[in-house]
Protein backbone atom coordinates (compact mmCIF):
# COMPACT_ATOMS: atom_id res chain seq x y z
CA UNK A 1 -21.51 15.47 14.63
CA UNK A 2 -23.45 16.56 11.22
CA UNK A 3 -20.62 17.66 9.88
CA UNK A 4 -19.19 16.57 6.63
CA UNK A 5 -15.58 17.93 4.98
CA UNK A 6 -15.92 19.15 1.77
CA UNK A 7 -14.30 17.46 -1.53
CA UNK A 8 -12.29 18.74 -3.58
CA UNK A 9 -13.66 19.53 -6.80
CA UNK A 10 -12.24 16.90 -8.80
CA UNK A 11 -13.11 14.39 -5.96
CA UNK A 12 -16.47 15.77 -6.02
CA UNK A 13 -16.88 14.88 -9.66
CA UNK A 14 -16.18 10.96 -8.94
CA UNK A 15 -18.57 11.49 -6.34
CA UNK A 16 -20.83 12.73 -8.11
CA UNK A 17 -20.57 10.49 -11.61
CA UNK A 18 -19.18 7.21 -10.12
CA UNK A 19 -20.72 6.91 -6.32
CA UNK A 20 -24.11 8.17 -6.56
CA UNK A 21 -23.69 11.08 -4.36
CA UNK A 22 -26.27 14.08 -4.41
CA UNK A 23 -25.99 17.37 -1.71
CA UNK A 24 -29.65 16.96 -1.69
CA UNK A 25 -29.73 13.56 0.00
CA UNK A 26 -26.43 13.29 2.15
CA UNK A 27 -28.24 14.85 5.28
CA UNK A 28 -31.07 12.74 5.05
CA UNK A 29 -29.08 9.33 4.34
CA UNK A 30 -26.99 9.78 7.22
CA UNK A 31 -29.79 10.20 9.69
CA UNK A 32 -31.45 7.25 7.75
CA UNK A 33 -28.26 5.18 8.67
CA UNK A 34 -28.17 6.58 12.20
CA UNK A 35 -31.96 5.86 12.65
CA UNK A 36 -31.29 2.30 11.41
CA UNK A 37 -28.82 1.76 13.76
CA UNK A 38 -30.71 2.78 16.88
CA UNK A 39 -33.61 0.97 15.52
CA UNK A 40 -32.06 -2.79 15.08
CA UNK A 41 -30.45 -2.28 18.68
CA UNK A 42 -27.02 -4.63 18.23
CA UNK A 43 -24.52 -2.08 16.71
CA UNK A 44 -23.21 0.39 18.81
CA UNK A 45 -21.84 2.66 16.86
CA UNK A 46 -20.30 5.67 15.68
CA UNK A 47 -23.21 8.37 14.53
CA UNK A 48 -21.04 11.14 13.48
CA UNK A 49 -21.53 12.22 10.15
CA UNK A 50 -18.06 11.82 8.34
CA UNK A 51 -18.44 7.77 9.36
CA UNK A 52 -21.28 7.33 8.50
CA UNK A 53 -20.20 9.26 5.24
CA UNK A 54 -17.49 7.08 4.30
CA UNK A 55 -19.47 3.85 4.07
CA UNK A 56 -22.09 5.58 2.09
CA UNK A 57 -19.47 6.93 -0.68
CA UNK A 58 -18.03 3.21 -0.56
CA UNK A 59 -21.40 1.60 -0.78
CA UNK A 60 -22.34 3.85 -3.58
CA UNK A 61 -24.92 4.97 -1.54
CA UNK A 62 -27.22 2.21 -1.63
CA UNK A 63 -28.08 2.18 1.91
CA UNK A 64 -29.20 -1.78 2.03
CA UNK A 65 -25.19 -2.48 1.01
CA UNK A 66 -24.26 0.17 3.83
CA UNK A 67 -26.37 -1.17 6.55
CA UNK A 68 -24.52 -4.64 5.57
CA UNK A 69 -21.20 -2.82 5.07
CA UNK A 70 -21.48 -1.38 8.73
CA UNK A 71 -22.53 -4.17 10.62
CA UNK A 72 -19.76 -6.02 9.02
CA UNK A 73 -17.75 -3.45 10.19
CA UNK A 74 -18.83 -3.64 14.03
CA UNK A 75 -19.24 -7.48 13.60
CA UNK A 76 -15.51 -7.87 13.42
CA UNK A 77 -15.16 -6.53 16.51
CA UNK A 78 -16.75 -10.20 17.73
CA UNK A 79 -15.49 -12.26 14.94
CA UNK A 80 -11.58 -11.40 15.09
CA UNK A 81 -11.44 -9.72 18.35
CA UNK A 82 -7.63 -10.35 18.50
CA UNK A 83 -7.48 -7.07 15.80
CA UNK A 84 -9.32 -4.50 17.30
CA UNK A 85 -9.52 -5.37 21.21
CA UNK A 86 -7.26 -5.36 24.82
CA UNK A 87 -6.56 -1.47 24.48
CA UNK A 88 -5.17 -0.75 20.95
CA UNK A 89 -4.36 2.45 22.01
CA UNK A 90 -2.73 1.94 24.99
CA UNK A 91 -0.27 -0.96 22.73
CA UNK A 92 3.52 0.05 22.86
CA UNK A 93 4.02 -2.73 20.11
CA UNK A 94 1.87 -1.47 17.71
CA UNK A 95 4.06 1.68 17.71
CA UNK A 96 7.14 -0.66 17.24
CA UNK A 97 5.48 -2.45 14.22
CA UNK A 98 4.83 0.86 12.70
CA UNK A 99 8.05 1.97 12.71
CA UNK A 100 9.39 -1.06 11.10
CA UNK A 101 7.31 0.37 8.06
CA UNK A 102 5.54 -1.92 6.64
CA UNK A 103 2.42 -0.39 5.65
CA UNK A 104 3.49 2.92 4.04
CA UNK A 105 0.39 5.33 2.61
CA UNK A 106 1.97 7.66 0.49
CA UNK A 107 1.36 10.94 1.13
CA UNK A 108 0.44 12.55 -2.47
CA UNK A 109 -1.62 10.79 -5.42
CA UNK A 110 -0.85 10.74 -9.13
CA UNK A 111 -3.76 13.66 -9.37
CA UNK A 112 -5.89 15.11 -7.19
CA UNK A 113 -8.56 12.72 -8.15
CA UNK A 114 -6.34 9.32 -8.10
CA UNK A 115 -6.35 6.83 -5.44
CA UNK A 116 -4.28 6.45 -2.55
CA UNK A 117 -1.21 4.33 -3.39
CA UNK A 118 0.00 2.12 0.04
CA UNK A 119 3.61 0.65 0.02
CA UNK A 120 3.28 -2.79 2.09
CA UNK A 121 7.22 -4.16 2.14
CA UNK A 122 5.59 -7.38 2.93
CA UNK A 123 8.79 -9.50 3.84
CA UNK A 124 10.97 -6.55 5.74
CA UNK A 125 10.04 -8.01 9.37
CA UNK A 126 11.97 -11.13 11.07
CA UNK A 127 8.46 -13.39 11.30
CA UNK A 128 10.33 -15.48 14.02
CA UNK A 129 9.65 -12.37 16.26
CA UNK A 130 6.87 -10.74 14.64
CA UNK A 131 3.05 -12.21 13.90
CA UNK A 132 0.73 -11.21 11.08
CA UNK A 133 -1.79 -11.10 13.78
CA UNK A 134 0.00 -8.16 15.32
CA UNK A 135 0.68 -6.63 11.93
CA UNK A 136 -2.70 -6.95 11.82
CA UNK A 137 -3.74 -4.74 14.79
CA UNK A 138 -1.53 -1.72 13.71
CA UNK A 139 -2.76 -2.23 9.95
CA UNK A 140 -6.57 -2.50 11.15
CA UNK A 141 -6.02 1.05 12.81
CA UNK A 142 -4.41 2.60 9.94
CA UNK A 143 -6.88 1.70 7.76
CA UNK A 144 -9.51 3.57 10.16
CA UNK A 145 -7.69 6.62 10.32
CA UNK A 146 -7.47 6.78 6.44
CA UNK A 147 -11.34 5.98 6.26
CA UNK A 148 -11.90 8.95 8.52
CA UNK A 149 -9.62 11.47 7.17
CA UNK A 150 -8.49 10.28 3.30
CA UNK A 151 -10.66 11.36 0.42
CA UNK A 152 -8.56 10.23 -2.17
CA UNK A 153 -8.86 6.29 -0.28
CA UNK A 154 -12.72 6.61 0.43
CA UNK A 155 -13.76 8.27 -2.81
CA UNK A 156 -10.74 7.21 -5.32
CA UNK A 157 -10.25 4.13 -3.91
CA UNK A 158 -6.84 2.31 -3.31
CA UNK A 159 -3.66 0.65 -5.34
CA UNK A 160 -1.42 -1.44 -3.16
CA UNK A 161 2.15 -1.95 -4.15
CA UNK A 162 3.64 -5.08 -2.66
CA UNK A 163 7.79 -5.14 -2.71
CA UNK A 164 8.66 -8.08 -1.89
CA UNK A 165 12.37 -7.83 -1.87
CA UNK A 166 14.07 -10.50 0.31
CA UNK A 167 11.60 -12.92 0.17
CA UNK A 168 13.80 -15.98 -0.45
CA UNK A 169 14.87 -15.34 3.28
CA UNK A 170 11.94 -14.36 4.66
CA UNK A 171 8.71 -16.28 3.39
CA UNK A 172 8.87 -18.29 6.59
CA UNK A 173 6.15 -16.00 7.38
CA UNK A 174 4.00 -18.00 5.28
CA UNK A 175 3.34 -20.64 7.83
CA UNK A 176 1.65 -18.60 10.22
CA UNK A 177 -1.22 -18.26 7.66
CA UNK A 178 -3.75 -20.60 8.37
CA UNK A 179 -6.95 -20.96 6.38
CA UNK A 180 -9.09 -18.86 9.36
CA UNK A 181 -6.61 -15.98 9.52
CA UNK A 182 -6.73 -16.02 5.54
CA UNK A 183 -10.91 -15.26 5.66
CA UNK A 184 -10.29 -13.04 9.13
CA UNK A 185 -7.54 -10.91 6.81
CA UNK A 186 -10.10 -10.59 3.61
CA UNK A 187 -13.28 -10.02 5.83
CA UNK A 188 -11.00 -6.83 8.01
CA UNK A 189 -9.62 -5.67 4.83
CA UNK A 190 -12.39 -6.11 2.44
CA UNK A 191 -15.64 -7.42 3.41
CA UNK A 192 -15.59 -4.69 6.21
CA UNK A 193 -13.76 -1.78 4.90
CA UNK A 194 -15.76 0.76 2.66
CA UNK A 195 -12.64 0.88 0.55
CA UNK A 196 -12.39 -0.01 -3.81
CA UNK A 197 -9.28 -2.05 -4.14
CA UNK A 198 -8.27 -0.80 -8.15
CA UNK A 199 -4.88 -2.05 -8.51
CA UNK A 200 -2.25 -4.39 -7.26
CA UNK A 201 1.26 -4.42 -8.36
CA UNK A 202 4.20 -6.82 -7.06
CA UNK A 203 7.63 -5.93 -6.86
CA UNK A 204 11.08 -8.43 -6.30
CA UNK A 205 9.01 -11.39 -6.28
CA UNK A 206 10.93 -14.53 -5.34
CA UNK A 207 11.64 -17.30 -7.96
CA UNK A 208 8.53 -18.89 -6.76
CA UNK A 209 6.43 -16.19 -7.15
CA UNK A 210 3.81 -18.54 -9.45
CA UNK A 211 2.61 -20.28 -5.91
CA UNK A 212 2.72 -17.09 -4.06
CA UNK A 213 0.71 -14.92 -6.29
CA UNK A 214 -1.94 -17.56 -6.25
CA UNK A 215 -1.37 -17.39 -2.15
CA UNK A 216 -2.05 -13.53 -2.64
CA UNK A 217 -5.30 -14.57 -4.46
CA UNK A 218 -6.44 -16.71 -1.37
CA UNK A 219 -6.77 -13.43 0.27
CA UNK A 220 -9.36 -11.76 -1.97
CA UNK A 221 -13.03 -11.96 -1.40
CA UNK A 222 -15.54 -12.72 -3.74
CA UNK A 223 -16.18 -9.45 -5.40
CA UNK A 224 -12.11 -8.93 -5.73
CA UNK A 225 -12.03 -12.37 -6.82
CA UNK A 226 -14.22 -12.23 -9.61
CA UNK A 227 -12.76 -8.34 -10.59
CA UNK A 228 -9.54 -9.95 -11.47
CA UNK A 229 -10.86 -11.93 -13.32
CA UNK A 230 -12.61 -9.79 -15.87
CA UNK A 231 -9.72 -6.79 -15.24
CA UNK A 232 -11.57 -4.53 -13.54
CA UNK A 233 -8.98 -4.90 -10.56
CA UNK A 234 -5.76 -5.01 -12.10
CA UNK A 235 -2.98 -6.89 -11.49
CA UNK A 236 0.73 -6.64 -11.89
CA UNK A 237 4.21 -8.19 -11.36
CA UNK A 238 7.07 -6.24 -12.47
CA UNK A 239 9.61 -8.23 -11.29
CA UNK A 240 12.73 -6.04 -10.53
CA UNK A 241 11.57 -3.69 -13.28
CA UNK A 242 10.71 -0.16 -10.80
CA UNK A 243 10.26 1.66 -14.46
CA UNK A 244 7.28 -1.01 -14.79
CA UNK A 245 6.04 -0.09 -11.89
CA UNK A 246 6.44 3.66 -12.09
CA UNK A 247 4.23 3.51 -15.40
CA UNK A 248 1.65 3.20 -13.63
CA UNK A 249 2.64 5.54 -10.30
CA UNK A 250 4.68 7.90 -10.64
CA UNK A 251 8.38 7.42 -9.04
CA UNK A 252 8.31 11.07 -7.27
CA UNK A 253 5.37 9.34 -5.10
CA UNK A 254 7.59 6.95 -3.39
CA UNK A 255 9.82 7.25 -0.66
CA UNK A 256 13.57 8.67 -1.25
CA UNK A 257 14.87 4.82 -0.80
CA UNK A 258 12.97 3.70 -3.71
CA UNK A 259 14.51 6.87 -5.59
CA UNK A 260 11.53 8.95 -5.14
CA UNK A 261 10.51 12.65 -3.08
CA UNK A 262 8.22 11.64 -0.13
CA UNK A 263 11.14 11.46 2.08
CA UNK A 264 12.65 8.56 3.77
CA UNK A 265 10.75 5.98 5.22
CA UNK A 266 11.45 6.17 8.51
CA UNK A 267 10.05 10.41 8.41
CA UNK A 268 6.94 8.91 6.61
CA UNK A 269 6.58 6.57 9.76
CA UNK A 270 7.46 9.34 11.57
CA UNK A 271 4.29 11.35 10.51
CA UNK A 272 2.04 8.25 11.42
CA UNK A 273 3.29 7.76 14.61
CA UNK A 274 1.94 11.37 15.75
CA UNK A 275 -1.24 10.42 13.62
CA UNK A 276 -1.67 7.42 15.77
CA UNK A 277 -1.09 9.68 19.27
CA UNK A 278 -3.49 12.19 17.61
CA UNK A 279 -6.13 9.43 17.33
CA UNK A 280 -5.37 8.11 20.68
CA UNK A 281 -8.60 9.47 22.21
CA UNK A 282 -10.67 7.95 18.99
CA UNK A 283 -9.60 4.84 19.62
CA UNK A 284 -10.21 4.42 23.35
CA UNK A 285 -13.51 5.83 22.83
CA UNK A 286 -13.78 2.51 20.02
CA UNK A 287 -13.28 0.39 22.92
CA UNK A 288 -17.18 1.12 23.63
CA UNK A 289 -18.43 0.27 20.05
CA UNK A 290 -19.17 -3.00 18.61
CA UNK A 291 -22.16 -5.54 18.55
CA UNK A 292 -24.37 -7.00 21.12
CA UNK A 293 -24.71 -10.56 19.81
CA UNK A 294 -27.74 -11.58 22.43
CA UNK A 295 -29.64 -8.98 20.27
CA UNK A 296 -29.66 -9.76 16.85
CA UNK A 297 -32.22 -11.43 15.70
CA UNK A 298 -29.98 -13.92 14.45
CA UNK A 299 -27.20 -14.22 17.37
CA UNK A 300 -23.74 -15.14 15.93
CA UNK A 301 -22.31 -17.88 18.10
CA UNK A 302 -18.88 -18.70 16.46
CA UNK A 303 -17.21 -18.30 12.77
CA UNK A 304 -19.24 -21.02 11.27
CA UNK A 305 -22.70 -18.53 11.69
CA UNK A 306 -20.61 -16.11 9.11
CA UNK A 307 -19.00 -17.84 6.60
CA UNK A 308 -20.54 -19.79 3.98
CA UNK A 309 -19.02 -23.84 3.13
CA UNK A 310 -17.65 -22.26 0.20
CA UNK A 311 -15.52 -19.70 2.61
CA UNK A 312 -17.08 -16.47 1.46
CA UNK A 313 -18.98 -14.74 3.63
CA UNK A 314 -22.70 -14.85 4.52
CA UNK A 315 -24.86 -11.86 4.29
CA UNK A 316 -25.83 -10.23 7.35
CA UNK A 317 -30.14 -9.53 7.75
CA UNK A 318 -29.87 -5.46 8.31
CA UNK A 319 -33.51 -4.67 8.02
């Protein structure tokens, strides 16, 4: 339960410089986070070390922001229970959805010390068959596995790739967006995830891809929103230029069909599927974890308690 995997040593060093992190104080933050928890009473949660770990490093170990960070985390279980509940791991079509592969992590980084690259092939799914709120599910899982057992994501951060090849046929899915799954999406993937989006590049963007990049945009939160603007997140379309793309990550990364040496997509989805039966046991035990509403101090009663009338969201009282 107090036990915390070691970094590399380059990982260490962005720990170290970048994230606040000091040996001397881990211990003591995580049983200051733990304490908190069993002191404010609504957040059942998880109290093992490398958790709690993981939203320190991506809170930059201010634990005010963490406190926030995790009870946004554990809030979402009430807010968008349509992700995370009904038995994830017991969910045959989650399995199905992952094979498909559309949300690819890549299995090496640029360096040691780089962040993790994910390939999402955002239009390879027939969206009269398939929700976003499904996609959702199997995404919302992946993402916890990673924050449990990727250094590179946690402490590195993350660079999603979008290809987009074949929108023209397939944007359809579009229309299943509406403006509440647009602020459940960025509070899940954002707002509630410990994770440092760095970069964003497109790929095979349709002939429209003016409108749809400012669609992407409607997905960011207000931090993200205001990082693109002054470049600290960057932001790239390279059309149907892969050597674009491949300046920036290199092509051996990717998966053989997009000329690279991780192997073909369907063995990367292979590997995931066995991490998802691996984590079976993690995620039935989640079914116990969330928030008790009638406890806060402050009970959340709907959507409207959490977002702001600008659509961001509202901070959370975690003293």
């Amino acid at each position: 339960m107090n036990q915390i995997r070691p970094l590399t040593t380059e990982l260490n060093q962005i720990a170290l410089r970048d994230l606040n992190e000091s040996s001397e104080r881990i211990q003591n933050d995580v049983e200051t986070i733990r304490n908190w928890m069993h002191q404010i009473g609504y957040i059942r949660g998880r109290e093992d070390a490398q958790f709690i770990i993981a939203f320190l490093r991506g809170c930059k170990f201010s634990l005010e922001r963490t406190k926030e960070k995790i009870d946004l985390f554990y809030t979402g279980r009430f807010i968008v229970p349509e992700f995370y509940n009904g038995k994830r791991y017991q969910d045959e079509r989650i399995i199905e959805l992952l094979k498909l592969g559309l949300s690819i992590p890549l299995p090496q980084t640029k360096f040691s010390d780089s962040p993790r690259v994910v390939l999402i092939r955002s239009c390879s799914f027939d969206h009269t068959k398939v929700h976003i709120r499904e996609i959702m599910r199997m995404a919302c899982m992946m993402s916890e596995i990673m924050l449990i057992e990727d250094d590179n994501f946690i402490v590195a951060g993350l660079i999603n790739v979008i290809d987009m090849v074949g929108a023209s046929k397939s944007l359809g899915y579009v229309g299943q967006f509406t403006p509440t799954l647009i602020k459940h999406i960025a509070y899940v993937t954002q707002d509630a995830m410990p994770v440092r989006l760095k970069q964003m590049h497109f790929l095979n963007p349709p002939p429209t891809f003016d409108s749809v990049f400012q669609f992407f945009k409607t997905l960011f939160n207000k931090k993200n929103s205001e990082r693109a603007e002054d470049t600290k997140l960057v932001l790239e379309c390279h059309g149907t230029n892969m050597d674009g793309l491949f300046r920036f990550i290199p092509q051996k990364l990717f998966p053989n069909e997009y000329g690279g040496e991780a192997g073909t997509i369907d063995e990367l989805m292979s590997v995931w599927e066995e991490k998802f039966k691996k984590y079976r046991g993690y995620f039935e035990e989640d079914e116990n974890y969330g928030t008790i509403e009638k406890l806060r101090p402050n009970p959340l009663k709907n959507n409207s308690n959490l977002y702001g009338v600008d659509g961001s969201f509202r901070q959370l009282n975690v003293d």
